[in-house]
Protein backbone atom coordinates (compact mmCIF):
# COMPACT_ATOMS: atom_id res chain seq x y z
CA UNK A 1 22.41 70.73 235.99
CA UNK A 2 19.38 71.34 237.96
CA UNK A 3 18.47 69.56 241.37
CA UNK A 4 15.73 67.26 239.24
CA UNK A 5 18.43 66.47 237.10
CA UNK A 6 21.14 66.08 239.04
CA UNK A 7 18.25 63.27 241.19
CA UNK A 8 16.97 61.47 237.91
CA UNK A 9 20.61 61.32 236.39
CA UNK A 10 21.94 59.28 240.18
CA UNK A 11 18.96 57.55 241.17
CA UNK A 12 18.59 53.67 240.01
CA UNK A 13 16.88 52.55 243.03
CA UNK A 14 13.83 53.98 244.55
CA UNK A 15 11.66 53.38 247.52
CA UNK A 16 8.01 54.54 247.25
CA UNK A 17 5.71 55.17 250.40
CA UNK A 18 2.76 55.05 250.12
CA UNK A 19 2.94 52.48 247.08
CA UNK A 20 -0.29 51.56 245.85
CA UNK A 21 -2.25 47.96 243.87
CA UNK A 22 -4.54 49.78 242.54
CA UNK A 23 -3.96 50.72 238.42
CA UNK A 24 -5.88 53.89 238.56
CA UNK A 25 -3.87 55.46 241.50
CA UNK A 26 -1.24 57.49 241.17
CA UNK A 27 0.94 56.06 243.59
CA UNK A 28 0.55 52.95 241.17
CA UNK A 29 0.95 54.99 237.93
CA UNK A 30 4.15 56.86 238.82
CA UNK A 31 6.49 53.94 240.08
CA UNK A 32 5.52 52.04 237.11
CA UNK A 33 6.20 54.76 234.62
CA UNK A 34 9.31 55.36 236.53
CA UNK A 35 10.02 50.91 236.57
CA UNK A 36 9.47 51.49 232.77
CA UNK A 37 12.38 53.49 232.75
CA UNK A 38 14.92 51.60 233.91
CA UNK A 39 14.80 52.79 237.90
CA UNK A 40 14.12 49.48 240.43
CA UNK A 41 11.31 50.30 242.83
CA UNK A 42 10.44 49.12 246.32
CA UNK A 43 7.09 49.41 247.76
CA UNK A 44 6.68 50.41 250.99
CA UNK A 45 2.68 50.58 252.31
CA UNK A 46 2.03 48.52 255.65
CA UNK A 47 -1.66 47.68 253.92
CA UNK A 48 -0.12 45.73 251.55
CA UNK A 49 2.45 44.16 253.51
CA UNK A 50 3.39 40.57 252.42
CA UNK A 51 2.46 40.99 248.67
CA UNK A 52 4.10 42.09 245.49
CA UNK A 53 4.06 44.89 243.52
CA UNK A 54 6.64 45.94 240.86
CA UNK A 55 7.92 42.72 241.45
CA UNK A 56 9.11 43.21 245.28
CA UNK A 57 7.91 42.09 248.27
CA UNK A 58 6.14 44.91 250.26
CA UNK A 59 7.67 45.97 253.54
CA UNK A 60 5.72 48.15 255.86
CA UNK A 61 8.46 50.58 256.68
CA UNK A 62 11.19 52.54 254.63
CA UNK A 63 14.08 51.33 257.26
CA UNK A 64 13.67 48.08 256.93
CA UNK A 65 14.92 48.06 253.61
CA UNK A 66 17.77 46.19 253.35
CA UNK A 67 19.09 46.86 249.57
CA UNK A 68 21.01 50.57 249.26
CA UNK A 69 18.09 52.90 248.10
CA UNK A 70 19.35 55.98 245.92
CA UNK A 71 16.09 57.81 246.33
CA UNK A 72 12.26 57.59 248.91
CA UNK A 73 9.45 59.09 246.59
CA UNK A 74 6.70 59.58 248.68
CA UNK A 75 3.12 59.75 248.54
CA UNK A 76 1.69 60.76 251.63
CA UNK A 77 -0.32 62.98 253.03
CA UNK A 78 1.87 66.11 254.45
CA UNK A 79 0.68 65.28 257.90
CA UNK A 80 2.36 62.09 257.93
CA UNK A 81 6.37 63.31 256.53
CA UNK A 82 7.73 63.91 259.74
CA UNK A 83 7.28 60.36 261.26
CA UNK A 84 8.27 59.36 257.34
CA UNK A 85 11.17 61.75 257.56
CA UNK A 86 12.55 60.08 261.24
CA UNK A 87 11.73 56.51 259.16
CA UNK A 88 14.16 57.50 256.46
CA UNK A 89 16.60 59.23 258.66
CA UNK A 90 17.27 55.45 260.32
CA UNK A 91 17.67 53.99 256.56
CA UNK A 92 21.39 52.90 256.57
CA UNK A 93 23.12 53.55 254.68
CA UNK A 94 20.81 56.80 254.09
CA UNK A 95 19.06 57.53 250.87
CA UNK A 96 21.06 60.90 248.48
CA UNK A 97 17.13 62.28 247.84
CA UNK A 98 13.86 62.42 248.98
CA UNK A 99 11.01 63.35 246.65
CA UNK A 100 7.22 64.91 247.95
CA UNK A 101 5.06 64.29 244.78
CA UNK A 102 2.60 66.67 243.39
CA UNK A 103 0.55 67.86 245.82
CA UNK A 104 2.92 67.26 248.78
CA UNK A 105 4.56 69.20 250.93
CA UNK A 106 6.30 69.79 254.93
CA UNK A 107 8.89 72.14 255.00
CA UNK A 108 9.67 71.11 258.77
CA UNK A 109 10.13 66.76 257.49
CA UNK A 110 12.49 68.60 254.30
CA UNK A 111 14.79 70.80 256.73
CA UNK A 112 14.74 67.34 258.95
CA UNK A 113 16.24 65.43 256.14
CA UNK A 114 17.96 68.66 254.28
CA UNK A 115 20.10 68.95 257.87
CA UNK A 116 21.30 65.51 257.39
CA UNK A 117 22.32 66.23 253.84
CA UNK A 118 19.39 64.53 251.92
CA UNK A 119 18.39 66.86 248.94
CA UNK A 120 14.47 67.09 248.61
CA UNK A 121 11.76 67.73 246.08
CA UNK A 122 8.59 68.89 247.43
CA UNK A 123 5.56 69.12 245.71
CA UNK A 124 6.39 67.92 242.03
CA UNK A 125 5.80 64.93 239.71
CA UNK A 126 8.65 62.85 239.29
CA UNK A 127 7.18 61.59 235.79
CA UNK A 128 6.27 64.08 234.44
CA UNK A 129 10.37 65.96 235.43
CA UNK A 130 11.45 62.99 234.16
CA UNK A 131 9.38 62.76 230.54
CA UNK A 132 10.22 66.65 230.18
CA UNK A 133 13.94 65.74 230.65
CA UNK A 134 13.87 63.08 227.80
């Protein structure tokens, strides 16, 4: 079983950063597709704060999540993992995975979360691993 595998096959919850309203984005796209298929998302995105999406209420940070979150898919610039990687490393209990989508990548915020035993993905798209793996 590969790493993607081993992720899609454990994960039923998943926090998104970077979680957007708007239909055409792909931060909207993904964690839909992925909702679609039986995994429960939670947005995170400070700009949208207070409202729903996927319906959950949107927190502003990954660690204040209070339900157990399997996996954090993020879609952020690279520039901005490390702060997200310190965010996730005060998640308790701490998320199994982390996942950089397409596009996005920080080897320093991976070997952060890697030394604390989160596996990561960096720079793939989690829907389209997960549609070749069905």
């Amino acid at each position: 079983m590969t790493i993607i595998e081993e992720m899609l096959e454990n994960t039923k919850t998943i926090a998104v950063i970077g979680a957007k309203k708007d239909e055409w984005e792909y931060a909207y796209k993904v964690p839909l597709y992925m909702q679609q298929h039986d995994y429960m998302i939670f947005p995170v995105n400070p700009k949208l704060e207070g409202t729903e999406l996927f319906g959950q209420n949107v927190i502003d940070k990954v660690n204040r999540l209070i339900d157990p979150i399997d996996m954090v898919l993020i879609f952020r610039r690279p520039e901005y993992l490390d702060a997200h990687a310190l965010e996730i490393l005060q998640m308790a209990p701490a998320p199994k995975y982390v996942w950089f989508q397409l596009g996005i990548y920080n080897d320093n915020a991976a070997k952060l979360l890697e030394e604390k035993g989160i596996k990561v993905v960096q720079n793939r798209c989690i829907m389209v691993e997960h549609a070749n793996l069905q």
